[in-house]
Protein backbone atom coordinates (compact mmCIF):
# COMPACT_ATOMS: atom_id res chain seq x y z
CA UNK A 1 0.00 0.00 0.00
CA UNK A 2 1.15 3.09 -0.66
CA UNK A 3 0.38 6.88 0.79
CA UNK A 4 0.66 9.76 -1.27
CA UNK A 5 0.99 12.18 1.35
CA UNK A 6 4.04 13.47 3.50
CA UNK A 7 5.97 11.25 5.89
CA UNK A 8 4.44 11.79 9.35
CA UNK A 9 0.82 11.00 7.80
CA UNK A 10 2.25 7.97 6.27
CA UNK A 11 3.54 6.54 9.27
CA UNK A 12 -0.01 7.70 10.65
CA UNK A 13 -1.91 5.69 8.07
CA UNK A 14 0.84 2.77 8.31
CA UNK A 15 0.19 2.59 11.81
CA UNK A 16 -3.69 2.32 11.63
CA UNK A 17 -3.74 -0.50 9.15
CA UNK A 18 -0.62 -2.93 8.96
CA UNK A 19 -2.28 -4.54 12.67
CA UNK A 20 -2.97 -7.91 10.53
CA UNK A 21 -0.15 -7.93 8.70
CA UNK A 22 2.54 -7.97 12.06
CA UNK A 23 0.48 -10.57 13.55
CA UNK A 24 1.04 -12.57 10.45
CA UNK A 25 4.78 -12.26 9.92
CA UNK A 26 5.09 -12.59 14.27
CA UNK A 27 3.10 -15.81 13.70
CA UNK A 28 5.45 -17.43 10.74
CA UNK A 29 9.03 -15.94 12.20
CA UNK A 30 9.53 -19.49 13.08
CA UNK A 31 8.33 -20.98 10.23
CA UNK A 32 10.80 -19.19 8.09
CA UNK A 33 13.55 -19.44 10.07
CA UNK A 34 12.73 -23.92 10.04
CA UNK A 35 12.56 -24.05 6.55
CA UNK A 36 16.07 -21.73 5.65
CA UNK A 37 17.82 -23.64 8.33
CA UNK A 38 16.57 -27.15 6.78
CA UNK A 39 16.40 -26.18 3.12
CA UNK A 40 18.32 -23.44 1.81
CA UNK A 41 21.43 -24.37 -0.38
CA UNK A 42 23.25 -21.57 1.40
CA UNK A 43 26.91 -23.34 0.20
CA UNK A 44 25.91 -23.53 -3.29
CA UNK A 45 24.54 -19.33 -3.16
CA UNK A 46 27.41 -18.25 -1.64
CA UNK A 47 30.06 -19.90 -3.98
CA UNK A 48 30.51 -17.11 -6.51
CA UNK A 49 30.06 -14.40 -3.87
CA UNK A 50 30.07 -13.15 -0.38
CA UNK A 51 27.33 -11.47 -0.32
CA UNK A 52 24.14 -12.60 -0.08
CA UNK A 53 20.74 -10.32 -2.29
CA UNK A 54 17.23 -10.54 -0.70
CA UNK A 55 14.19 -8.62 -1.62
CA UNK A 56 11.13 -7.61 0.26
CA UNK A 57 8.53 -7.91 -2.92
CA UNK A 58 5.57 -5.29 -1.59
CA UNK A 59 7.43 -3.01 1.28
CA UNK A 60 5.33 -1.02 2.24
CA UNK A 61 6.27 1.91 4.30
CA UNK A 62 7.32 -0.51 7.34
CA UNK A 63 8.40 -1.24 10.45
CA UNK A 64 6.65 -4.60 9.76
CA UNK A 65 9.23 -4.99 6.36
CA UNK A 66 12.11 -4.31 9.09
CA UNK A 67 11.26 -6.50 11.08
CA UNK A 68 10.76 -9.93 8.96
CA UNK A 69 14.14 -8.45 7.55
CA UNK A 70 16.12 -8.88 10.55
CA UNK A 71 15.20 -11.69 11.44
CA UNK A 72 15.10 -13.35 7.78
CA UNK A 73 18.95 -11.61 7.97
CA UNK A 74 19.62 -13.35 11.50
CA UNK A 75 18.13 -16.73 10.25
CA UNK A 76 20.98 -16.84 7.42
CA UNK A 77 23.51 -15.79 9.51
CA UNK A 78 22.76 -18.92 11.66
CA UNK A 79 22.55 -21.25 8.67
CA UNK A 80 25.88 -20.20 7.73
CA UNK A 81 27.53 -20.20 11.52
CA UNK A 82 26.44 -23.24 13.20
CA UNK A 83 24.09 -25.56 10.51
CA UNK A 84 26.07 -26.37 7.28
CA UNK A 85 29.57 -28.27 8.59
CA UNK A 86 30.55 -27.56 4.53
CA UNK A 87 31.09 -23.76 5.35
CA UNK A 88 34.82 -22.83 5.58
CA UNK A 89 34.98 -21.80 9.30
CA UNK A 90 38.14 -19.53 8.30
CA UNK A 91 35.48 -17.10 6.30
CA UNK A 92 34.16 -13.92 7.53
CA UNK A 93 30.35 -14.17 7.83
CA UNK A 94 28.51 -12.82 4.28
CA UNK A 95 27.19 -9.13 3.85
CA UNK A 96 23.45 -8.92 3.11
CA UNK A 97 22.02 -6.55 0.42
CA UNK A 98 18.05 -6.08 0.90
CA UNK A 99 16.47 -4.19 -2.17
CA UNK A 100 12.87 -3.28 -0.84
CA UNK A 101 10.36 -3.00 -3.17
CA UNK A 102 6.95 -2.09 -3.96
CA UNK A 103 5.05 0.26 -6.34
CA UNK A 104 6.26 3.21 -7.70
CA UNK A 105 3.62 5.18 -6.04
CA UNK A 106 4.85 4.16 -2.57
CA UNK A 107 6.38 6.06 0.11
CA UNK A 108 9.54 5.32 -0.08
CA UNK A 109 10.83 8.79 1.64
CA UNK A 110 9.25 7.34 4.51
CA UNK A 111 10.56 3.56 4.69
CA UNK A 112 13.94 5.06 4.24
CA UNK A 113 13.74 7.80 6.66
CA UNK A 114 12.75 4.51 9.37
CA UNK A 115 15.39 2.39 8.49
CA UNK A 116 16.86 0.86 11.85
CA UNK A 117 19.71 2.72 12.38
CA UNK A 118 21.41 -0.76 13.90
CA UNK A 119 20.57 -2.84 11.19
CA UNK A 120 23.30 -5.51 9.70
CA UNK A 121 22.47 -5.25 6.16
CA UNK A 122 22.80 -2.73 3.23
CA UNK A 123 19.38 -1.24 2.21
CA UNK A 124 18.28 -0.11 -1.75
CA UNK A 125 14.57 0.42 -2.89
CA UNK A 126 13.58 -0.82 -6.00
CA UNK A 127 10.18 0.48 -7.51
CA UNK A 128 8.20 -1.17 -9.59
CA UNK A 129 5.19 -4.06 -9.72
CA UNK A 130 6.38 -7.43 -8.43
CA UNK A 131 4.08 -9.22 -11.34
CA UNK A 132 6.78 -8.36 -13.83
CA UNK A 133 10.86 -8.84 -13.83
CA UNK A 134 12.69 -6.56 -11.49
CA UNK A 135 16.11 -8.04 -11.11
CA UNK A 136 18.76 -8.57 -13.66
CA UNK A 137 18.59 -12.74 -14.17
CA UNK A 138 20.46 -14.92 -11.31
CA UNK A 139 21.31 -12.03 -8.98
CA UNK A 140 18.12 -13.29 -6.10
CA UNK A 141 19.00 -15.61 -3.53
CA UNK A 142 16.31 -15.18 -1.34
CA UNK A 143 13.16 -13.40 -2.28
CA UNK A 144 10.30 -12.99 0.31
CA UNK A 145 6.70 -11.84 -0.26
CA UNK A 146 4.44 -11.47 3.22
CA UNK A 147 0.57 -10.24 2.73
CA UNK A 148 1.14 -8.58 -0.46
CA UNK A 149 0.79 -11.85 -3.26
CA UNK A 150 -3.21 -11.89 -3.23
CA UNK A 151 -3.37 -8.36 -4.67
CA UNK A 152 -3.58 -8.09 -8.39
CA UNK A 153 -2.01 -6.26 -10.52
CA UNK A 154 -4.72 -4.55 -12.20
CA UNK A 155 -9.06 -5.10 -12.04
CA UNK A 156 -10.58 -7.12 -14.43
CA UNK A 157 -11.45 -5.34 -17.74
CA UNK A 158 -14.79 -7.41 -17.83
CA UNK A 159 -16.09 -5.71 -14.51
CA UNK A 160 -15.95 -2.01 -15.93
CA UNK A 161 -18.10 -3.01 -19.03
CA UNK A 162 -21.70 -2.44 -17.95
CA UNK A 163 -22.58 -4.65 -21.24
CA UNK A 164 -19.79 -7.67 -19.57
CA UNK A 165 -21.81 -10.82 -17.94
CA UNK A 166 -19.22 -9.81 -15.62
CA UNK A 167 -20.00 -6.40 -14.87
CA UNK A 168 -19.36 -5.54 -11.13
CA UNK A 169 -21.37 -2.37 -10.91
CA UNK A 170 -18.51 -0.07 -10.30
CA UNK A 171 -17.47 -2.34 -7.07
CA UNK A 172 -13.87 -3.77 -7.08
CA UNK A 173 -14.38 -6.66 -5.02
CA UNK A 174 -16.28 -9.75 -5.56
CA UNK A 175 -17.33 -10.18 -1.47
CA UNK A 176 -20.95 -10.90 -1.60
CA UNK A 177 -21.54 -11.33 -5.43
CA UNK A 178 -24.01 -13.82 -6.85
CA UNK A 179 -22.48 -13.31 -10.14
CA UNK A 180 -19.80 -16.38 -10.63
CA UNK A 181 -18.68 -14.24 -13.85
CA UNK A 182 -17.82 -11.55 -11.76
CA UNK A 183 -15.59 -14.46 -9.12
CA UNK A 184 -14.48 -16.27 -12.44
CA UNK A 185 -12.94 -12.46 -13.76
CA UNK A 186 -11.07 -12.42 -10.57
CA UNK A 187 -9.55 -15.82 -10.53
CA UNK A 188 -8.45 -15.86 -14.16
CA UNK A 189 -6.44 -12.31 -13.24
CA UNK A 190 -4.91 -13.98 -10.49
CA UNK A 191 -3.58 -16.74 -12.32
CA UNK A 192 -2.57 -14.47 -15.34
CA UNK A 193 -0.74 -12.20 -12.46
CA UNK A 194 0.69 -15.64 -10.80
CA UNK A 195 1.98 -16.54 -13.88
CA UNK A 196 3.93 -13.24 -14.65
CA UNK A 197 5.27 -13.30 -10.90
CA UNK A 198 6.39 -17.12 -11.06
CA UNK A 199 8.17 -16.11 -14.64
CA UNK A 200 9.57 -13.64 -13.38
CA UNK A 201 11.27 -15.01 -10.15
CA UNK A 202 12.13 -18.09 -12.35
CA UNK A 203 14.88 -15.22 -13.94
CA UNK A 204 15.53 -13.82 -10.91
CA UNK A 205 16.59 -16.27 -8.29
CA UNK A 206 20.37 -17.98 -8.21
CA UNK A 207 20.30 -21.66 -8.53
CA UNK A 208 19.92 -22.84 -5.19
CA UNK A 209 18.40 -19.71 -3.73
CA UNK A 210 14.76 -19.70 -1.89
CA UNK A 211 11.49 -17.95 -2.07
CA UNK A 212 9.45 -17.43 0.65
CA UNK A 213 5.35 -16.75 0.33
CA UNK A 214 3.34 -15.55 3.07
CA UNK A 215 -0.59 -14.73 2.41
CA UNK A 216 -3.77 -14.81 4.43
CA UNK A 217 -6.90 -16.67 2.89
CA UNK A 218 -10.36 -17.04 3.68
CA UNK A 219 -10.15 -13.85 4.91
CA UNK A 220 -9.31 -14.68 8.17
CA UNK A 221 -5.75 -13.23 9.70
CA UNK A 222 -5.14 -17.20 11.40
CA UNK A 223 -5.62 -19.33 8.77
CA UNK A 224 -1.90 -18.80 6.82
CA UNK A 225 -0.90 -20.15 3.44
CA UNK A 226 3.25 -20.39 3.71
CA UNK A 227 4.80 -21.41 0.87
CA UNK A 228 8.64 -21.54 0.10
CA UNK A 229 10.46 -22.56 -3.21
């Protein structure tokens, strides 16, 4: 989401609305942190370079990005230190570039002027919609995506035609409509925007690198899809 409006009203509106989405990323910390320590191929991303590139796809104007940063950031550090034996021991522990991104439209005058001042990585934004490339090809190794993946990238062309089975009378939701054209416009933009996205990181991401997927359904904040790649 992003706030066209000057900093302190950001954080204002930021504040107000991002309640779901910290009780989400506080209720998969763990989760991540299992499945890089068991999973990622950190041996195989780090053979070419010291330094290891992670994005935030849909930023935001934080401190909720910040957060699942750090601790995303802490959780390699401890798969390099103490879980793969294969590590040379002799090495000094890998620098971490995060490139945040989200729309161009966001505020990112704001995220930038919250960045933790003790943080252990280095910090770039990078605007632009996360349905479409972003990264020059094999420069990812771990790409991360919490409560942004069920938006879509644009509405349905169907529900603006008043003449269109699908027409949605002016509404850009589909909560509460009898019309399974109108649900049916929805899902086939999702998968056309899944598609794009999957491409997309498919470029992106090192060989042996990880994505992580985090993304309420149902509508209900408890019941979590997690999905990692």
């Amino acid at each position: 989401t992003s706030f066209p409006m000057n900093a302190g009203d950001g954080v204002y509106s930021y504040s107000k609305n991002s309640h779901l989405q910290k009780e989400i990323i506080d209720g998969v910390k763990e989760m991540v942190r299992d499945v890089i320590i068991r999973k990622l191929d950190i041996k195989t991303i780090l053979s070419s370079s010291n330094t290891i590139h992670i994005t935030e796809l849909g930023c935001s104007v934080g401190p909720n990005t910040f957060s699942s940063m750090q601790h995303i950031v802490e959780a390699l550090k401890d798969k390099y230190l103490y879980q793969d034996q294969l590590i040379d021991s002799t090495k000094s522990i890998p620098e971490f570039q995060i490139f945040f991104n989200d729309q161009v439209t966001n505020d990112f005058n704001t995220l930038f002027c919250l960045l933790p001042v003790d943080r252990s990585y280095y910090a770039s934004g990078v605007p632009g919609s996360f349905h479409g490339r972003l990264f020059p090809s094999r420069s990812i190794h771990f790409a991360h995506c919490s409560t942004s993946i069920h938006w879509l990238s644009k509405i349905p062309k169907e529900l603006l035609e008043k003449n269109s089975p699908a027409w949605n009378k002016g509404l850009i939701d589909y909560v509460g409509a009898s019309n399974v054209e109108i649900v049916n416009a929805y899902v086939a933009q999702f998968e056309r925007d899944m598609e794009m996205f999957f491409n997309a990181r498919a470029e992106e991401i090192v060989p042996g690198g990880m994505m992580v997927l985090v993304s309420p359904f149902l509508g209900y904040v408890r019941l979590l899809g997690f999905f990692w790649f």
